[in-house]
Protein backbone atom coordinates (compact mmCIF):
# COMPACT_ATOMS: atom_id res chain seq x y z
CA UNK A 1 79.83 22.65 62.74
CA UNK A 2 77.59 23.26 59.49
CA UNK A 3 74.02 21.01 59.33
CA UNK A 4 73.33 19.98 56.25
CA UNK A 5 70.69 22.34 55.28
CA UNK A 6 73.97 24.89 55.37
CA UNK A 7 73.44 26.24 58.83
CA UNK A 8 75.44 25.87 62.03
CA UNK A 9 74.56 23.62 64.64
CA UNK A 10 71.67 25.02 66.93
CA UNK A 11 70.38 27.56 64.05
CA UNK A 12 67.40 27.22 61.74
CA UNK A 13 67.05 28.14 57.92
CA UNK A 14 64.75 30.86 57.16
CA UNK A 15 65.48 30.77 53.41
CA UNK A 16 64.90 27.04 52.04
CA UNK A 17 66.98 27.66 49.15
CA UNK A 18 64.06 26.82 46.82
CA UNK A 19 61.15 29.26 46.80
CA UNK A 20 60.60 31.96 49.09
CA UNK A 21 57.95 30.45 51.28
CA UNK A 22 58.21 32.26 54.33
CA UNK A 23 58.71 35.64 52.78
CA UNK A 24 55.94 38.48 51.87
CA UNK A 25 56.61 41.84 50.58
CA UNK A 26 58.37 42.38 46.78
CA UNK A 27 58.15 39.03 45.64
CA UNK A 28 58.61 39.76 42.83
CA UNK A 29 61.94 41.56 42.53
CA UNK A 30 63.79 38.26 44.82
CA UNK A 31 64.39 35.32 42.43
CA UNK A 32 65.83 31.62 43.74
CA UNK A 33 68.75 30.84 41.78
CA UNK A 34 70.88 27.58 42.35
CA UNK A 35 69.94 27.63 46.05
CA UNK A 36 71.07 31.75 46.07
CA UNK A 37 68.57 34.29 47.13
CA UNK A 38 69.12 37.09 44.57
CA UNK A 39 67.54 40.99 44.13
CA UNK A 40 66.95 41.12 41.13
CA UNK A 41 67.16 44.77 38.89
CA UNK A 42 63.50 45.59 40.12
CA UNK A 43 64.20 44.92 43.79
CA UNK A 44 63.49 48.08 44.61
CA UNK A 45 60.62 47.07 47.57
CA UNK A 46 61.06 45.20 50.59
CA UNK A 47 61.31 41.44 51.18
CA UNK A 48 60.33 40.61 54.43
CA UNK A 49 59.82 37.57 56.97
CA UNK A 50 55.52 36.26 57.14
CA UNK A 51 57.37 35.53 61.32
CA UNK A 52 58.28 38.28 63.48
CA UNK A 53 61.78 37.98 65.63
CA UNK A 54 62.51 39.32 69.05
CA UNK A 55 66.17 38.49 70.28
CA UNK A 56 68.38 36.59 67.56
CA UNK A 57 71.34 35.70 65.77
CA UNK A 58 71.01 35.91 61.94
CA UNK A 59 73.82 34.47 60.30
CA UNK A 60 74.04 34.51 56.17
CA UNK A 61 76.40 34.68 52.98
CA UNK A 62 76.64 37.20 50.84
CA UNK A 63 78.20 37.79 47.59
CA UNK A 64 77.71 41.57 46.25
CA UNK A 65 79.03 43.17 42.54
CA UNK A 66 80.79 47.00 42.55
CA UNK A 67 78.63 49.14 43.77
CA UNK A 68 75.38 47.10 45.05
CA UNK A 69 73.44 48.27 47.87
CA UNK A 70 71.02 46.28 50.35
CA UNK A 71 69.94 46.20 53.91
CA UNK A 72 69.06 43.54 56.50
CA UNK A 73 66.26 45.48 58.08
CA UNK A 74 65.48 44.12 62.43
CA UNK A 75 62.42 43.73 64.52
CA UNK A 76 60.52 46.28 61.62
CA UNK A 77 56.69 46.17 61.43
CA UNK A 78 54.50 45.09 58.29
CA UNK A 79 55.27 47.42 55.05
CA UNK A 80 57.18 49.75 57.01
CA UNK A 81 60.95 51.49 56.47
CA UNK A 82 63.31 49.21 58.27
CA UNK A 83 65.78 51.78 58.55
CA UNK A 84 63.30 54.01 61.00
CA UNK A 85 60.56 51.70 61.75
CA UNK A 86 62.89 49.08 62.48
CA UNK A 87 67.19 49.21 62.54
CA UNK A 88 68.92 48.60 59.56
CA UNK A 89 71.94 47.35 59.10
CA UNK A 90 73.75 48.03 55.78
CA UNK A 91 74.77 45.22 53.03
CA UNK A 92 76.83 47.55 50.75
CA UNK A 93 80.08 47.63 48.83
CA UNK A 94 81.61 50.89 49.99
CA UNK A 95 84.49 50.75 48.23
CA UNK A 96 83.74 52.02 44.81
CA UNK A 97 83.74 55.54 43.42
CA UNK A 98 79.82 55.43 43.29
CA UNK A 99 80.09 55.07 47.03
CA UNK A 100 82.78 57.63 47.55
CA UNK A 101 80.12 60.33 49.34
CA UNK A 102 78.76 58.02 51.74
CA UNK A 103 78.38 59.31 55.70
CA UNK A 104 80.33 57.00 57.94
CA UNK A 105 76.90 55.96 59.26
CA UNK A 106 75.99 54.72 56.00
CA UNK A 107 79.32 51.79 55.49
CA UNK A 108 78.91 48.74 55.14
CA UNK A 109 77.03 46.70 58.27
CA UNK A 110 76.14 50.05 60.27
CA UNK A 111 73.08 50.65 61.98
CA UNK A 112 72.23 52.85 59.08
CA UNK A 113 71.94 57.12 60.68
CA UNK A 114 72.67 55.38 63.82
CA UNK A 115 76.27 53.77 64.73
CA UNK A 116 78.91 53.56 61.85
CA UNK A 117 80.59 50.55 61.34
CA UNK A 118 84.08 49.58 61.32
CA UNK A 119 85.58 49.46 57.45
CA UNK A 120 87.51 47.44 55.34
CA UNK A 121 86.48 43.92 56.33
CA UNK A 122 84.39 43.09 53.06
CA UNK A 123 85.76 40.81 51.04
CA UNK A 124 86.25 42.24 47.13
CA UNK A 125 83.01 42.16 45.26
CA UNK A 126 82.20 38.82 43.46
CA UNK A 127 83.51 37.16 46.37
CA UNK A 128 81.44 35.59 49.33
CA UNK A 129 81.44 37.28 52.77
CA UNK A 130 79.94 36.16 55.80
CA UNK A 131 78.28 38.12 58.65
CA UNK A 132 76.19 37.72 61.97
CA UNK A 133 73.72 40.50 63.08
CA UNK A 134 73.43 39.57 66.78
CA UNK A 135 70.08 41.36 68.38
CA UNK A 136 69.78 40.44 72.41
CA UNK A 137 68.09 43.08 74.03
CA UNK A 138 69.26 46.76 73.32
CA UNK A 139 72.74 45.22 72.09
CA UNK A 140 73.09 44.62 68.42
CA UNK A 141 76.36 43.26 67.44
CA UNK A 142 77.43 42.62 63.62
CA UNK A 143 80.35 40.19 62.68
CA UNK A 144 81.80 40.28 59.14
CA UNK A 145 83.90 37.83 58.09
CA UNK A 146 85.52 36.73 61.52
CA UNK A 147 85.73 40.95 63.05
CA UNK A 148 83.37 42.30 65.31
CA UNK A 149 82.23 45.65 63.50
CA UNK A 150 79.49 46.44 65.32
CA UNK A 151 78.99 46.65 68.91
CA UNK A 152 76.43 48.77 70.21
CA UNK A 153 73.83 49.43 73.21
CA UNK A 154 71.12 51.20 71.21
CA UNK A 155 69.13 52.24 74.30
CA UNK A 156 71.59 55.36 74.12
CA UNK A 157 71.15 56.92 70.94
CA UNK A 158 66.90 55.86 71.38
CA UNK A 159 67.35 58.36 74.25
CA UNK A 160 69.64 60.85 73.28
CA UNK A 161 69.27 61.53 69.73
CA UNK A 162 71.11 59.73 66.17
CA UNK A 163 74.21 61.10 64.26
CA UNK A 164 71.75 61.62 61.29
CA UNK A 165 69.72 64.26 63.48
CA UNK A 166 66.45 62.01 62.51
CA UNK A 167 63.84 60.22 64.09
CA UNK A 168 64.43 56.46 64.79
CA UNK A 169 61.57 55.00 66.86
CA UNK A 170 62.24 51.52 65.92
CA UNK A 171 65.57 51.69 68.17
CA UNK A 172 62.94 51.20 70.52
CA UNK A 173 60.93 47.90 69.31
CA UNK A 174 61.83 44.58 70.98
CA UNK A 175 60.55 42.61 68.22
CA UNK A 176 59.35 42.59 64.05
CA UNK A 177 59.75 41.25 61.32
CA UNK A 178 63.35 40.95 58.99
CA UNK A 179 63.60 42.81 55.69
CA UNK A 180 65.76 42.66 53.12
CA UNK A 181 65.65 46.30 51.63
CA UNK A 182 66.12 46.23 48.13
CA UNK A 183 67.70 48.88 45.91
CA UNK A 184 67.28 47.39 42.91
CA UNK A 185 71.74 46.43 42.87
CA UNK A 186 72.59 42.76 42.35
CA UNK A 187 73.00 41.07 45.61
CA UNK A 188 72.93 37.22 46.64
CA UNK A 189 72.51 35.40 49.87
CA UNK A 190 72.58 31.49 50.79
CA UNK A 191 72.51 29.78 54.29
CA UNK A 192 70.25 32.43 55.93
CA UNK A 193 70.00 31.40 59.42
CA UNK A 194 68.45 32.13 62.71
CA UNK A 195 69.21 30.87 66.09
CA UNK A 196 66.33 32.18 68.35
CA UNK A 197 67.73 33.57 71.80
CA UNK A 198 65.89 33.20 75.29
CA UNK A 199 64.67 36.43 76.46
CA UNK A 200 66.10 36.79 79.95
């Protein structure tokens, strides 16, 4: 069941849908459009949460064009890279030519140089998709559209090394902030959600 501020029952809005109170970073490369979150052509910085997160379900639409390329960037400190500092997980349309060269680690809604996603679930662009990024512990789990493509115990590859041979400390962080990692491609998100899990 949906609440009428857009999210389902039990989960909280952190995106009001009418300014970006809440949110610090590249403020100026987000714009509020007809309740949408967009990155706008100079989104090339990071938008990120004032509140840090430790275990969580994020739920959101999205809506990308050919081509665009974002990030939801996990339990990352202040200013820092999401995709090392923190985990990110990729918002990207991988099906396009420009997108041909990509690693597998690098598809849409993997844990980017860490665990590659399963493909072929995003909906064409101009079209909205929806997706849950599920962080409980070590486990990070990623929904698009209805399929589980991510399902993952990161405590391995924090121990044992990534499949882009680089250093990923934030594997290791329990809690931060969330980013939105901007790379300057059109990209828009409504109902952005959070349902706030009981650490065990």
């Amino acid at each position: 069941m949906v609440q009428l501020d857009g999210c389902p029952d039990g989960f909280t809005p952190i995106f009001n849908g009418v300014d970006l109170s809440g949110w610090t970073g590249d403020l100026a490369g987000y714009a509020v459009e007809g309740g949408e979150l967009r990155c706008l052509p100079s989104c090339n910085g990071n938008l990120e949460t004032v509140r840090e997160y430790t275990d969580f379900i994020l739920s959101f639409d999205f809506k990308l064009e050919a081509g665009s390329n974002n990030g939801i960037g996990i339990r990352a400190p202040e200013g820092s890279n999401p995709a090392y500092a923190g985990m990110e997980i990729q918002i990207l349309d991988d099906s396009t030519p420009k997108t041909a060269h990509i690693r597998p680690w690098q598809s849409h809604g993997s844990i980017y140089g860490v665990i590659p996603a399963k493909r072929h679930f995003l909906k064409p662009p101009g079209e909205w998709n929806h997706e849950e990024i599920t962080a409980k512990g070590t486990m990070i789990l990623v929904v698009l559209n209805g399929t589980t493509i991510v399902a993952a115990d990161v405590a391995g590859p924090a121990r044992t090394g990534t499949i882009d041979g680089r250093s990923h400390p934030g594997l290791r962080r329990t809690s931060g902030r969330i980013h939105l990692c901007g790379h300057g491609d059109p990209i828009a998100i409504r109902n952005f959600c959070i349902k706030e899990l009981v650490t065990q």
